[in-house]
PDB file of N, CA and C in Angstrom:
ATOM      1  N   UNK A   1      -3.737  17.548 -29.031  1.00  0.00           N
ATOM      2  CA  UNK A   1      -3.616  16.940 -27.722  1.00  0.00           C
ATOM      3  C   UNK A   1      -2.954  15.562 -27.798  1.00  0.00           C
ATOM      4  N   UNK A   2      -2.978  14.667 -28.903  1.00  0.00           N
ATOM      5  CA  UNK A   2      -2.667  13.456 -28.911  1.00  0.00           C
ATOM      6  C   UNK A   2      -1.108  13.736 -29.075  1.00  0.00           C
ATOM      7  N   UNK A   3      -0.644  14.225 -29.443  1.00  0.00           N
ATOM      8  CA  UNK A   3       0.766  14.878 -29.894  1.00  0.00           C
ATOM      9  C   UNK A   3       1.629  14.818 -28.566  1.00  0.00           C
ATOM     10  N   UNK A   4       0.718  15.717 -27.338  1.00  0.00           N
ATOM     11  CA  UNK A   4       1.262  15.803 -26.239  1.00  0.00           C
ATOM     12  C   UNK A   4       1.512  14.725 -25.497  1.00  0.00           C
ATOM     13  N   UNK A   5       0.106  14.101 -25.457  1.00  0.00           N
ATOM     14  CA  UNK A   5       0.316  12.919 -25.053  1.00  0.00           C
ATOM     15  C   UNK A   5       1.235  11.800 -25.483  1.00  0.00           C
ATOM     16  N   UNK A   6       1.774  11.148 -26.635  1.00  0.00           N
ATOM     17  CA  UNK A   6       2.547  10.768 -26.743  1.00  0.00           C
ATOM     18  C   UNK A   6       4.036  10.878 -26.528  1.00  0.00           C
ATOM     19  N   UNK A   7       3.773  12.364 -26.407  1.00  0.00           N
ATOM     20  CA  UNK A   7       5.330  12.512 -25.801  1.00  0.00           C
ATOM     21  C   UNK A   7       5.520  13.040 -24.395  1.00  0.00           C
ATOM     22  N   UNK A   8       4.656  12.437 -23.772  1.00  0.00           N
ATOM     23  CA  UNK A   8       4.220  12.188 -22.236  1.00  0.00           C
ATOM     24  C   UNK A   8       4.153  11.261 -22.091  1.00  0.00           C
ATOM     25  N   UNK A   9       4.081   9.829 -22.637  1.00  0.00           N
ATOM     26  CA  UNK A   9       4.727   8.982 -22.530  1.00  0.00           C
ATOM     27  C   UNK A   9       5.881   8.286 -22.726  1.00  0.00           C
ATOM     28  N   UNK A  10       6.347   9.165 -24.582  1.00  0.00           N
ATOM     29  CA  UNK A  10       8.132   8.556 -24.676  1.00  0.00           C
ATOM     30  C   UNK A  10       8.547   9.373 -23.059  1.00  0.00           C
ATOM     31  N   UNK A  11       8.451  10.669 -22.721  1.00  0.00           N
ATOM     32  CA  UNK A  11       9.071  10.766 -21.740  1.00  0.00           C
ATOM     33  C   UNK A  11       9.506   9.796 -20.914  1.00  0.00           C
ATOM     34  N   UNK A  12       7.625   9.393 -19.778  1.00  0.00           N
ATOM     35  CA  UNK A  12       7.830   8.476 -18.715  1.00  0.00           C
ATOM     36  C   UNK A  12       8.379   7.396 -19.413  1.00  0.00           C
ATOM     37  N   UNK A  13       8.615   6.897 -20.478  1.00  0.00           N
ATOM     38  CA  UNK A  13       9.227   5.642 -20.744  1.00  0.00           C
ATOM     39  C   UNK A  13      11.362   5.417 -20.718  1.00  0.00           C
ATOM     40  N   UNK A  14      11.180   6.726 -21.122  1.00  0.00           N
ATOM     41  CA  UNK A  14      12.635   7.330 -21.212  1.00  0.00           C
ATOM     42  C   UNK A  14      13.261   7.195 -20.007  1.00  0.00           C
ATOM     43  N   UNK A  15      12.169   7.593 -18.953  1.00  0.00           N
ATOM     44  CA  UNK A  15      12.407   7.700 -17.394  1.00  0.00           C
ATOM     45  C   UNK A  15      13.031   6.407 -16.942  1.00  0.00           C
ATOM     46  N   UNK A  16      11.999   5.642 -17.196  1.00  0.00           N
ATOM     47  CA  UNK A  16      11.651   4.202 -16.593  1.00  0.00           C
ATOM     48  C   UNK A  16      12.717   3.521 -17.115  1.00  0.00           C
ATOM     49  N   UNK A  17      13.236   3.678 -18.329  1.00  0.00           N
ATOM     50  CA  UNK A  17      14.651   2.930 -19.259  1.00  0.00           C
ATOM     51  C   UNK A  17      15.572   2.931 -18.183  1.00  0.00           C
ATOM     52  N   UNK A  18      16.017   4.471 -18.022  1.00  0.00           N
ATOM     53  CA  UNK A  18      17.268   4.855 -17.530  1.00  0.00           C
ATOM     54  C   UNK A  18      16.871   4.791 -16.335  1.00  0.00           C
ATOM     55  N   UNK A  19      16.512   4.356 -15.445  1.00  0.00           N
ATOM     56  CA  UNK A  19      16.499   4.274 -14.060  1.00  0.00           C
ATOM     57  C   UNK A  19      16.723   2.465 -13.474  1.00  0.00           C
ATOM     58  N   UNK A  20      16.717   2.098 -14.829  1.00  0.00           N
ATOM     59  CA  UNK A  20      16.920   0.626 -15.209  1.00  0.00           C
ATOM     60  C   UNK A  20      18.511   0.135 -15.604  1.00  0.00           C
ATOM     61  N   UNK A  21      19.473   0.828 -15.722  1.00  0.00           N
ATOM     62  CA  UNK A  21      20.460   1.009 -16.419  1.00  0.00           C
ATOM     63  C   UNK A  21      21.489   0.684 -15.514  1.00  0.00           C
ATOM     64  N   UNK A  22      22.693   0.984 -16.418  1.00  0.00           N
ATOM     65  CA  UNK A  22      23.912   0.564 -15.456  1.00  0.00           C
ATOM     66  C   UNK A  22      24.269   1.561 -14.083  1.00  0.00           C
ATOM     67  N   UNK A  23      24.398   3.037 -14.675  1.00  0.00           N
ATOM     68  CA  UNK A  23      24.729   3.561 -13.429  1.00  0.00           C
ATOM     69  C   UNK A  23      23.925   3.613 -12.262  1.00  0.00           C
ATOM     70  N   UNK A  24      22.611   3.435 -12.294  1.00  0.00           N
ATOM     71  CA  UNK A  24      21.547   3.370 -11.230  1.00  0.00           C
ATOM     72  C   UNK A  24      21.556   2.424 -10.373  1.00  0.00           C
ATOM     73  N   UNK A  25      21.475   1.201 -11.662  1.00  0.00           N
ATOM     74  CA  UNK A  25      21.900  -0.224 -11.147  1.00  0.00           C
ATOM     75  C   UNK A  25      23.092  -0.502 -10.173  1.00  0.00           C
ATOM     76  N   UNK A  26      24.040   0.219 -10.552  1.00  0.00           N
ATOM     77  CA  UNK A  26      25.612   0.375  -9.658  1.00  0.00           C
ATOM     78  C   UNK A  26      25.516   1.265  -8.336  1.00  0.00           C
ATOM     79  N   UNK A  27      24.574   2.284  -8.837  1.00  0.00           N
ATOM     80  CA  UNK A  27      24.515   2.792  -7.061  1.00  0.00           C
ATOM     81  C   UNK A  27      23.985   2.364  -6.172  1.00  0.00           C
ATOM     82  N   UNK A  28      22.945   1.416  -6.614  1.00  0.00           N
ATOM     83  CA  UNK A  28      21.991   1.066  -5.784  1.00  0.00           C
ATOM     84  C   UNK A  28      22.123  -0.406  -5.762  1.00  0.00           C
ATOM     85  N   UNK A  29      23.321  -1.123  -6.037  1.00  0.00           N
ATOM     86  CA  UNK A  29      23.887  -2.177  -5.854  1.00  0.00           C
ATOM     87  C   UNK A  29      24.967  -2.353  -4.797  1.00  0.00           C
ATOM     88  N   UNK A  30      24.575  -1.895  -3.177  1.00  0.00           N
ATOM     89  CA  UNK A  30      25.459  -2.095  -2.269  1.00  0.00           C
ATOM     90  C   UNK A  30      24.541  -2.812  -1.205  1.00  0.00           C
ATOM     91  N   UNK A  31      25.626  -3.626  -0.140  1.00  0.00           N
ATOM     92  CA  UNK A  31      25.377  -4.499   1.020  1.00  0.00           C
ATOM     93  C   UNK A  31      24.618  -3.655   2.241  1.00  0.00           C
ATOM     94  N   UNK A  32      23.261  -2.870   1.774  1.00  0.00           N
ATOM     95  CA  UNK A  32      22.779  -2.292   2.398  1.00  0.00           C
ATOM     96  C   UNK A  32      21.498  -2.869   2.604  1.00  0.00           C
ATOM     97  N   UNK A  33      20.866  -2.897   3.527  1.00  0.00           N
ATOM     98  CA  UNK A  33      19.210  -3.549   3.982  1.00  0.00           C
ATOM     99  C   UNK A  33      18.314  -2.284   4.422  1.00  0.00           C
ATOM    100  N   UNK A  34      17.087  -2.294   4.176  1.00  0.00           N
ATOM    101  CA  UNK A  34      16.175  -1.639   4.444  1.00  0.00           C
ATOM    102  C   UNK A  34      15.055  -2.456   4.053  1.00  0.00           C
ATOM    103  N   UNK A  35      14.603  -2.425   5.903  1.00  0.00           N
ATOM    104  CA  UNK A  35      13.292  -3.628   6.443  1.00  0.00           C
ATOM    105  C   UNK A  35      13.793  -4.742   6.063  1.00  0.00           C
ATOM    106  N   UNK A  36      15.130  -4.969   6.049  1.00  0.00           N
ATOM    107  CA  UNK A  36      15.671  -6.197   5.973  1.00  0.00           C
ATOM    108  C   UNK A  36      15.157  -6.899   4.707  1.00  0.00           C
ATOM    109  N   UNK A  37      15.033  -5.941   3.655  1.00  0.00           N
ATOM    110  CA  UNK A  37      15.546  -6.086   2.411  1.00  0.00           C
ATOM    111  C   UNK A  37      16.760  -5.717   1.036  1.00  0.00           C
ATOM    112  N   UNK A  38      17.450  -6.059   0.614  1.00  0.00           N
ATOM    113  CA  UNK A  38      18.705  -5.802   0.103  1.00  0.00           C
ATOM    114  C   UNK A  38      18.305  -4.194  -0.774  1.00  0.00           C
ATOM    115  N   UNK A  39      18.598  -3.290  -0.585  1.00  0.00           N
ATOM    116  CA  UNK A  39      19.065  -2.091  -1.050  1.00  0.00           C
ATOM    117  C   UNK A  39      18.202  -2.133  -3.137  1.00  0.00           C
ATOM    118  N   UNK A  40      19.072  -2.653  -3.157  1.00  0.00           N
ATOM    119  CA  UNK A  40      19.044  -2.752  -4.882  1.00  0.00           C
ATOM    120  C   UNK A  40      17.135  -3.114  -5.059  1.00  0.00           C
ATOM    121  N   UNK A  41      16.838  -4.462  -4.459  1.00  0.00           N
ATOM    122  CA  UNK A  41      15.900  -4.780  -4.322  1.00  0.00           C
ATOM    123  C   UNK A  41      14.850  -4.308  -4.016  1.00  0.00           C
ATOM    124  N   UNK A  42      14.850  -3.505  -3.379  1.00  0.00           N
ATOM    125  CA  UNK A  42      14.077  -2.019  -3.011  1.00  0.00           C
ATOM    126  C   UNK A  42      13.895  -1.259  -3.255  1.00  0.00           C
ATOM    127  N   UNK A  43      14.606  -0.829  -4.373  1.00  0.00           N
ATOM    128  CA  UNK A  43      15.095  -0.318  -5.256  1.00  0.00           C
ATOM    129  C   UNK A  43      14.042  -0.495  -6.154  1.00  0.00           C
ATOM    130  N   UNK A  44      13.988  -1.822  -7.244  1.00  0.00           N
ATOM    131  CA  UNK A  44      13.416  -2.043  -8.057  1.00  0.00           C
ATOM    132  C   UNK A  44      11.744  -2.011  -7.799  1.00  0.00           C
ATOM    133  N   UNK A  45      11.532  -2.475  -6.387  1.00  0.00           N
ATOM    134  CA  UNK A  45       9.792  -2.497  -6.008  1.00  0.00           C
ATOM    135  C   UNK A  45       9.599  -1.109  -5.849  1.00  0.00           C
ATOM    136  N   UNK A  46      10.489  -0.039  -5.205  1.00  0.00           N
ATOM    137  CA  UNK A  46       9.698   1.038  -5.330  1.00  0.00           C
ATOM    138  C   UNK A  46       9.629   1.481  -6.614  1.00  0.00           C
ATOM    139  N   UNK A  47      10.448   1.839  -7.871  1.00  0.00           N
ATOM    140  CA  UNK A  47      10.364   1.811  -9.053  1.00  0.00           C
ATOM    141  C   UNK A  47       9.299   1.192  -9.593  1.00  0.00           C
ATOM    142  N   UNK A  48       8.737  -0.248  -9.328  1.00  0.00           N
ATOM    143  CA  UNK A  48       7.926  -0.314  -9.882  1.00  0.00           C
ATOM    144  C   UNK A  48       6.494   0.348  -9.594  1.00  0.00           C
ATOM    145  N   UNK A  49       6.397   0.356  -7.892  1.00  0.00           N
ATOM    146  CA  UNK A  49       5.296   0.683  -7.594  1.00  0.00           C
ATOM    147  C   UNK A  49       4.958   2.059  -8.421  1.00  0.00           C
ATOM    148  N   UNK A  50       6.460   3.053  -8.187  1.00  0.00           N
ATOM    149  CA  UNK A  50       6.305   4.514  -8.992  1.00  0.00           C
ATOM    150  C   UNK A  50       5.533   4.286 -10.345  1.00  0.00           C
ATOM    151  N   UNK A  51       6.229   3.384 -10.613  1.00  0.00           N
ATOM    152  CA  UNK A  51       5.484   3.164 -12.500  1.00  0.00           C
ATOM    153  C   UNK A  51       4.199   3.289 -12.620  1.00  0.00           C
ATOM    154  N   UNK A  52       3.871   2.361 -11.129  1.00  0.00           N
ATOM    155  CA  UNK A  52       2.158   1.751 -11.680  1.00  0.00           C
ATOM    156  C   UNK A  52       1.179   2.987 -11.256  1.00  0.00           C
ATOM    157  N   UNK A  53       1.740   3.998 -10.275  1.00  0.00           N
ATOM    158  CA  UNK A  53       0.850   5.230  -9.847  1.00  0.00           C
ATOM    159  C   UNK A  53       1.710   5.879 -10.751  1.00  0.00           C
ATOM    160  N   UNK A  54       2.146   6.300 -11.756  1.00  0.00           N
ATOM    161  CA  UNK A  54       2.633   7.517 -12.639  1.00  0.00           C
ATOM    162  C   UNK A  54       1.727   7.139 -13.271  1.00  0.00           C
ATOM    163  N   UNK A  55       1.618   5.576 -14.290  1.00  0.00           N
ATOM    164  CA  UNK A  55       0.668   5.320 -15.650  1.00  0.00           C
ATOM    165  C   UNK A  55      -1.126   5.310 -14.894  1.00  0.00           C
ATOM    166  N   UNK A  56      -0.709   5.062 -13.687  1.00  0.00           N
ATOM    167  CA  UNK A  56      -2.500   4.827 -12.924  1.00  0.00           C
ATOM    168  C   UNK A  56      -3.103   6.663 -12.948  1.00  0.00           C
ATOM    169  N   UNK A  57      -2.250   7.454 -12.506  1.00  0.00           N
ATOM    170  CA  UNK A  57      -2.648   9.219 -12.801  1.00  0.00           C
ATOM    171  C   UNK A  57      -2.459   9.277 -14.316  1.00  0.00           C
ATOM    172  N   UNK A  58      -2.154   9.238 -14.913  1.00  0.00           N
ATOM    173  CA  UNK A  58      -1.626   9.514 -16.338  1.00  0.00           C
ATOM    174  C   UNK A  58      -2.942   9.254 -17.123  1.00  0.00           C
ATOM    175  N   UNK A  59      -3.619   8.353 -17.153  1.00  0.00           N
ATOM    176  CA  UNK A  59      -4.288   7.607 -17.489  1.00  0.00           C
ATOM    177  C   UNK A  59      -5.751   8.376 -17.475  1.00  0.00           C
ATOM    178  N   UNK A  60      -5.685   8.284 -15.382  1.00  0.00           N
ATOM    179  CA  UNK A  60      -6.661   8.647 -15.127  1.00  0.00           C
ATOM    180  C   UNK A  60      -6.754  10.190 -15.405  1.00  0.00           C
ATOM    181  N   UNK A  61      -5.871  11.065 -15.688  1.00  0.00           N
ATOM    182  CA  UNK A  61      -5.817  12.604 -16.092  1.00  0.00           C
ATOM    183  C   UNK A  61      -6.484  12.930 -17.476  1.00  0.00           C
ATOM    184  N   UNK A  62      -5.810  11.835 -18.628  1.00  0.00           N
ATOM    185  CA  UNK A  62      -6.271  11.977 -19.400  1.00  0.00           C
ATOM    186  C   UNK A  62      -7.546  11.514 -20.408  1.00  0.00           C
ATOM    187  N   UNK A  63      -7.935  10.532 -19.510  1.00  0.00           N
ATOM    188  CA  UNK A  63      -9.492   9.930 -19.512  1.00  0.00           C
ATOM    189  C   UNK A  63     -10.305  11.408 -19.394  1.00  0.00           C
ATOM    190  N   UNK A  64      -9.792  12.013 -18.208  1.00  0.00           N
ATOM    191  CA  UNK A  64     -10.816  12.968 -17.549  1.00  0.00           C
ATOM    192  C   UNK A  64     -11.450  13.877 -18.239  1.00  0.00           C
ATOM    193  N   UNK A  65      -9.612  14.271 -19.503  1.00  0.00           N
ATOM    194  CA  UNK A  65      -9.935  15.473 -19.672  1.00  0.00           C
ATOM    195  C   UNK A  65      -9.931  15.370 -21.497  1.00  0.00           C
ATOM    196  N   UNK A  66     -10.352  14.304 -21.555  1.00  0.00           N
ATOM    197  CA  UNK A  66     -10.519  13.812 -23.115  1.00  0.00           C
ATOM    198  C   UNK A  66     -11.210  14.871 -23.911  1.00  0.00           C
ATOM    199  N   UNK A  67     -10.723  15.107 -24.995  1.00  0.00           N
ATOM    200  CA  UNK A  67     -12.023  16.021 -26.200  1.00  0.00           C
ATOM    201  C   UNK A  67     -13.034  14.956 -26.844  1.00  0.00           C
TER     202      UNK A  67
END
């Protein structure tokens, strides 16, 4: 099980890299607002928020179902 788990996290980490990167960064780098916040910027808070509920279930999944 620990096996899996670790590579349930290189995954989400893999994720989290490349969504950080240039081409992401470039699409989501235009003169666009939403709630009258800049595009890109919005970008990055929902990303993070995603992070913190992916590792907050992740966590809590595998607490649950520990041997």
């Amino acid at each position: 099980m620990g096996g899996n788990r670790l590579g349930l996290w290189m995954f989400f980490f893999g994720c989290g890299f490349m969504f950080i990167n240039y081409p992401f960064i470039k699409i989501f780098d235009k003169v666009l607002f939403i709630f009258k916040i800049p595009l890109l910027y919005f970008y990055f808070f929902v990303g993070w928020i995603l992070s913190i509920l992916v590792i907050y279930l992740f966590v809590r999944f595998f607490l649950k179902h520990e041997d």
